[in-house]
Protein backbone atom coordinates (compact mmCIF):
# COMPACT_ATOMS: atom_id res chain seq x y z
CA UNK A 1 0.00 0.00 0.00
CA UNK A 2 1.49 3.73 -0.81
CA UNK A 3 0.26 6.38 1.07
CA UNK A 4 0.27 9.73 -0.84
CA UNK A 5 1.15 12.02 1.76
CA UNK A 6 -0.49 15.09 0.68
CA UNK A 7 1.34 18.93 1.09
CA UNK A 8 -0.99 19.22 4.02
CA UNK A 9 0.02 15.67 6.34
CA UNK A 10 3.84 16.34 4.88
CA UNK A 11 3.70 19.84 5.98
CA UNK A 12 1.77 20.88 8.58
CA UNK A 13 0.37 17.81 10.30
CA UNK A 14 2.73 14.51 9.95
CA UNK A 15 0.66 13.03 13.20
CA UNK A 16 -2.31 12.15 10.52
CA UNK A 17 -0.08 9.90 8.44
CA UNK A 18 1.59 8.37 11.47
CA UNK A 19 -2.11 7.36 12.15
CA UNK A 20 -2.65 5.83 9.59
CA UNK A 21 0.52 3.96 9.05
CA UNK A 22 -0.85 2.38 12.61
CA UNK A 23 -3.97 1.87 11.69
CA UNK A 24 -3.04 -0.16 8.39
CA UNK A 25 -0.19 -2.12 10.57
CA UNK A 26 -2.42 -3.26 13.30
CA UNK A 27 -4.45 -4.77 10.00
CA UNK A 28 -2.09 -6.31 9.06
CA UNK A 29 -1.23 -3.92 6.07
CA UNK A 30 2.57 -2.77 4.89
CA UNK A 31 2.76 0.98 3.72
CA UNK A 32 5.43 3.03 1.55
CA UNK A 33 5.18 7.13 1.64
CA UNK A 34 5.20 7.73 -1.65
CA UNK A 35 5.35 11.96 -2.49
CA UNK A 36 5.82 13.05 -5.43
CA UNK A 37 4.54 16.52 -5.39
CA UNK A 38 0.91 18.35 -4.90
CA UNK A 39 -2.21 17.15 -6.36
CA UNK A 40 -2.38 20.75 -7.57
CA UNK A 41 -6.10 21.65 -6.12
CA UNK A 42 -5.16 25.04 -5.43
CA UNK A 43 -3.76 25.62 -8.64
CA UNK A 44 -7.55 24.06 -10.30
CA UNK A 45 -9.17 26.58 -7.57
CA UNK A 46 -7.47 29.16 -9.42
CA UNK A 47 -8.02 27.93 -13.17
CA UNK A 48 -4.60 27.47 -13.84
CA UNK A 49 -5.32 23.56 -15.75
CA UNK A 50 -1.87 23.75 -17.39
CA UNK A 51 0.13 23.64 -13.99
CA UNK A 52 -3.04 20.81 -12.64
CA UNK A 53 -1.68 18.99 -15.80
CA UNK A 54 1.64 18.86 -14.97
CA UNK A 55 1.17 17.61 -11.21
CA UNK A 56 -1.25 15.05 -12.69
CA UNK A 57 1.60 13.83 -14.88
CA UNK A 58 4.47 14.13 -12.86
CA UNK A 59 2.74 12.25 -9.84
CA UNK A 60 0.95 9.50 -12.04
CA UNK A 61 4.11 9.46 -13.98
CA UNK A 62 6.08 8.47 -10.20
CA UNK A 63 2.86 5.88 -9.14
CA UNK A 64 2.84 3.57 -11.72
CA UNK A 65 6.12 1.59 -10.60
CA UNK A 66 4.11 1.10 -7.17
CA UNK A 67 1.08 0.58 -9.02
CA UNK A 68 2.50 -2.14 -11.59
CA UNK A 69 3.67 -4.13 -8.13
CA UNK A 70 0.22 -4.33 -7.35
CA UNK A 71 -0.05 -1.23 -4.83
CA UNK A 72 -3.32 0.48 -4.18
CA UNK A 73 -2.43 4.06 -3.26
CA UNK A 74 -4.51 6.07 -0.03
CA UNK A 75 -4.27 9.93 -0.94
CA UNK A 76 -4.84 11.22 3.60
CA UNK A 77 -6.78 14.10 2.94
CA UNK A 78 -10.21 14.33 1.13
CA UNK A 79 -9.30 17.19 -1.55
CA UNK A 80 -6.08 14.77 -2.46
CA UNK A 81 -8.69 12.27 -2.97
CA UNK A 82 -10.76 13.70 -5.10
CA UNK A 83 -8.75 15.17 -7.91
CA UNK A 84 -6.40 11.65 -8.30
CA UNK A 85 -9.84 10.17 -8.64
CA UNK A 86 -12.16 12.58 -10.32
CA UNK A 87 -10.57 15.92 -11.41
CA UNK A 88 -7.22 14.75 -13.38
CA UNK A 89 -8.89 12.06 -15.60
CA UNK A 90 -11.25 15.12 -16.25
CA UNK A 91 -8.10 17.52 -17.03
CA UNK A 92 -6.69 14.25 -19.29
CA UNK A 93 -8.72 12.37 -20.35
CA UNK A 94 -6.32 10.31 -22.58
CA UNK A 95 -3.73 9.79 -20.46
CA UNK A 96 -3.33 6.56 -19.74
CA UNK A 97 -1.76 6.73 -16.54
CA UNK A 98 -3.81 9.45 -14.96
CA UNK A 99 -6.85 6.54 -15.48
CA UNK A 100 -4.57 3.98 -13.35
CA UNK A 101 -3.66 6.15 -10.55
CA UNK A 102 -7.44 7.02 -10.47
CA UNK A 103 -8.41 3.38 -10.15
CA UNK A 104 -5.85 2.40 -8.05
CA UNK A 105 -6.63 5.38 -5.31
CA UNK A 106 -8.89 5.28 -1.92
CA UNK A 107 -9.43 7.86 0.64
CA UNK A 108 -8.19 6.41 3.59
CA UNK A 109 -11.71 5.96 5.13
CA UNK A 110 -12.70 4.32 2.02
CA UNK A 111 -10.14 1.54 2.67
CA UNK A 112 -10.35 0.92 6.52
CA UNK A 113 -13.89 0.45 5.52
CA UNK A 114 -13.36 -1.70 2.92
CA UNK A 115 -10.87 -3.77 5.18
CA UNK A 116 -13.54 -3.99 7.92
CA UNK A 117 -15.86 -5.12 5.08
CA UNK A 118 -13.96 -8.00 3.56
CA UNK A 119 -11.69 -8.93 6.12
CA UNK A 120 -12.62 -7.37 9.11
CA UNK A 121 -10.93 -4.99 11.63
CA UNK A 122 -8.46 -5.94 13.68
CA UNK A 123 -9.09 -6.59 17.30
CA UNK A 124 -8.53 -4.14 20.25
CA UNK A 125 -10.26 -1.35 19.57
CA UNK A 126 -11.67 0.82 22.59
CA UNK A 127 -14.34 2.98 23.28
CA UNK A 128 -13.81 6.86 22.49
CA UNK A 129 -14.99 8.61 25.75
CA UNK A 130 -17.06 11.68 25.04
CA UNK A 131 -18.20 10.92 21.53
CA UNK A 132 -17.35 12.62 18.01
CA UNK A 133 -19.22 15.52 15.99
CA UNK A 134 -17.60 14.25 12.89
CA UNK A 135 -18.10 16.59 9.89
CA UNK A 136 -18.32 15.32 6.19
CA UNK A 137 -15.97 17.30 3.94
CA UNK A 138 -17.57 18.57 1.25
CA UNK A 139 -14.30 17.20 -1.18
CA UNK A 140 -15.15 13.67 0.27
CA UNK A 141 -18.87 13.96 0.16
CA UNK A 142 -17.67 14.24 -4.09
CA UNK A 143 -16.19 11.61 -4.21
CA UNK A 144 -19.69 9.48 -4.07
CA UNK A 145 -18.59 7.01 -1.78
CA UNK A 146 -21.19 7.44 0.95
CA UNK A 147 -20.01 8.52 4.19
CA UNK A 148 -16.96 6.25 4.89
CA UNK A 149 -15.48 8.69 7.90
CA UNK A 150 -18.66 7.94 10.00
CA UNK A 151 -18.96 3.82 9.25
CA UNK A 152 -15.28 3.72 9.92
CA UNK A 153 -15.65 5.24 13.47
CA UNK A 154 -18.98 3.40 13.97
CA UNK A 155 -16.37 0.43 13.99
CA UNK A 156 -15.40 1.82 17.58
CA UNK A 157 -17.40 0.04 20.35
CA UNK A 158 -19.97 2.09 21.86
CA UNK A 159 -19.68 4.67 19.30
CA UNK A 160 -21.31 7.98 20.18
CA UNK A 161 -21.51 9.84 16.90
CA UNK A 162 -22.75 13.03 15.78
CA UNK A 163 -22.43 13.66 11.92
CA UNK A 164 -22.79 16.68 10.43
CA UNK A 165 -23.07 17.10 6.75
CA UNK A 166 -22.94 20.97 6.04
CA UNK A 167 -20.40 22.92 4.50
CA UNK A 168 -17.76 23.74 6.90
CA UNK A 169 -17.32 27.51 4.87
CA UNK A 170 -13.46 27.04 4.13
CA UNK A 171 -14.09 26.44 0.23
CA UNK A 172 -10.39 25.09 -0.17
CA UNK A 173 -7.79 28.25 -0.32
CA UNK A 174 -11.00 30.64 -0.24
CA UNK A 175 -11.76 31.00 3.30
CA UNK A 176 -8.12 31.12 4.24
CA UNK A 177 -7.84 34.66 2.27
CA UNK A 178 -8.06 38.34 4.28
CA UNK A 179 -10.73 39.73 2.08
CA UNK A 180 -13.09 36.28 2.08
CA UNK A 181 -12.60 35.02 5.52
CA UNK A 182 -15.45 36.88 7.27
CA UNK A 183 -18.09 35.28 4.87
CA UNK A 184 -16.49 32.06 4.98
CA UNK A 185 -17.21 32.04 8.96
CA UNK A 186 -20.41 33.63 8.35
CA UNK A 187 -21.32 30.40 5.75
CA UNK A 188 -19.64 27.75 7.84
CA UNK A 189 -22.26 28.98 11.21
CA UNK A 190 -24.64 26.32 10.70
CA UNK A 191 -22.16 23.67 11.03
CA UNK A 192 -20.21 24.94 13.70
CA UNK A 193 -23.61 25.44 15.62
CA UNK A 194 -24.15 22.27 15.41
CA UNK A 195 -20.64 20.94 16.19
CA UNK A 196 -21.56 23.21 19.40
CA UNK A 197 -25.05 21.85 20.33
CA UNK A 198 -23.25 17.94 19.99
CA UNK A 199 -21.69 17.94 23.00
CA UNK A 200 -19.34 15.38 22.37
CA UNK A 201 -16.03 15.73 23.58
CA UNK A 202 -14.10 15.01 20.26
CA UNK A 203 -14.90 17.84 16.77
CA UNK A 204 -13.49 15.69 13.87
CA UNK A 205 -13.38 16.53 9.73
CA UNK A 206 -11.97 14.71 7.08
CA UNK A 207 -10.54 18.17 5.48
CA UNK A 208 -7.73 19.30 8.48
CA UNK A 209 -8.51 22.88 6.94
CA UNK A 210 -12.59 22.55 7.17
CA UNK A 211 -11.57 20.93 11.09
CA UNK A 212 -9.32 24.03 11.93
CA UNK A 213 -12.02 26.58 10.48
CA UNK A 214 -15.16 25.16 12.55
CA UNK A 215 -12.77 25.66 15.19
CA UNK A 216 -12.40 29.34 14.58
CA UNK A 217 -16.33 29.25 14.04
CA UNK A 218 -17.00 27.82 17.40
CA UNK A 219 -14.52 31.14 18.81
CA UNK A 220 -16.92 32.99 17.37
CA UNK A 221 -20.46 31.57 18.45
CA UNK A 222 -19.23 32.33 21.99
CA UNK A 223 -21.16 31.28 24.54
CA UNK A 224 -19.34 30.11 27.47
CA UNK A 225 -18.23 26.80 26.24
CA UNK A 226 -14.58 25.34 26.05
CA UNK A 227 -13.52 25.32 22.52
CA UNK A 228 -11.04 22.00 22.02
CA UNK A 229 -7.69 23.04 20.93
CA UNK A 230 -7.84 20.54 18.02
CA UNK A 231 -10.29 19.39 15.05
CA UNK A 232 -8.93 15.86 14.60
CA UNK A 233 -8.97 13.48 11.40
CA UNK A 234 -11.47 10.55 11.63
CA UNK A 235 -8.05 8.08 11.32
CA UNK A 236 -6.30 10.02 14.10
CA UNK A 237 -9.29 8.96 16.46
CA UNK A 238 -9.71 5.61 15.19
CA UNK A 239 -5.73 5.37 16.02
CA UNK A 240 -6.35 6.52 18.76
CA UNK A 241 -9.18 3.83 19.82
CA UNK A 242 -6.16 1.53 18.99
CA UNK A 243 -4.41 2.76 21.51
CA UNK A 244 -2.05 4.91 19.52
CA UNK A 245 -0.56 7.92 21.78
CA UNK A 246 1.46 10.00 18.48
């Protein structure tokens, strides 16, 4: 199994990779890191398909060793996901192996699932005191898979879930800019409102930047309640149900 990092997990938040390498160990799977360079969403965000075409090339080109050994590749964030999957066989459609990395690629929900489907999970899971408010990311709610995050931590005994399947306001690189960040809190209120009236002692979100900006939502909604320090990923808390302590 390759794990495509992802600029974000290489970058800014190793932990979620270390999760998953974990999780995929305790079942019994061997991983590579495998990055080759971004997926290039920001550069689609911003219509420039020339530089998306040259990612999709360069990192397809670098995959298909792994994938002619029989390697299934996990992109570790949902936006990653989504354009080896969807949005580069779009941007070439004839290139051959820009239609093999998209076969060959799950989100990493998508595959714990799939494990706990065929073969099942591996034993020793515990219970996750507190329960979750689990958002959907919008990126992985494209990739019509169904809502692998939640069945994933459903796997967790006594599972105390809360899913929330609004739009989280970020939209990508948008919300993180000066002169759009007050309407992206202002469109992500909903959700955070409801991450609030959960209760449950965990906030998690498939997109770390979608996580990060309910966070800053919940600052805002006020009202006298603790806001937790961190959104997690769904795999950090299922690592965590393992036992893991990264």
């Amino acid at each position: 199994m390759v794990l495509y990092a992802t600029c974000f997990v290489n970058y800014n938040n190793p932990g979620i990779g270390e999760a998953s390498r974990y999780v995929l160990a305790r079942n019994g799977v061997e991983t590579e890191v495998v990055y080759p360079g971004c997926c290039g969403m920001p550069q689609l965000e911003r219509g420039d398909i020339a530089k998306v075409a040259e990612r999709a090339r360069r990192v397809a080109g670098e995959m298909a060793s792994w994938i002619d050994k029989g390697y299934a590749v996990i992109a570790l964030t949902p936006s990653c996901a989504l354009m080896l999957k969807f949005e580069w066989p779009l941007i070439l459609p004839g290139d051959a192996g820009v239609k093999r990395l998209s076969e060959a690629t799950y989100d990493i929900a998508e595959y714990v699932v799939d494990i706990a489907k065929n073969e099942g999970v591996a034993e020793g899971l515990k219970p996750l005191g507190g329960g979750v408010a689990l958002h959907l990311a919008c990126h992985a709610r494209a990739q019509n898979m169904g809502a692998k995050a939640a069945v994933m931590l459903r796997l967790v005994p006594e599972a105390e879930l809360t899913v929330i399947a609004r739009c989280s306001g970020h939209g990508g690189s948008w919300g993180v800019m000066k002169q759009h960040f007050e309407t992206a809190l202002k469109v992500g209120r909903p959700a955070a409102r409801q991450v609030a009236e959960s209760g449950k002692a965990y906030i998690a979100s498939e997109c770390p930047l979608a996580g990060a900006h309910l966070l800053q939502g919940l600052e805002r909604l006020g009202g006298g309640a603790p806001v937790p320090e961190t959104a997690h990923h769904p795999i950090e808390l299922f690592a965590r149900a393992y036992g893991f302590e990264g």
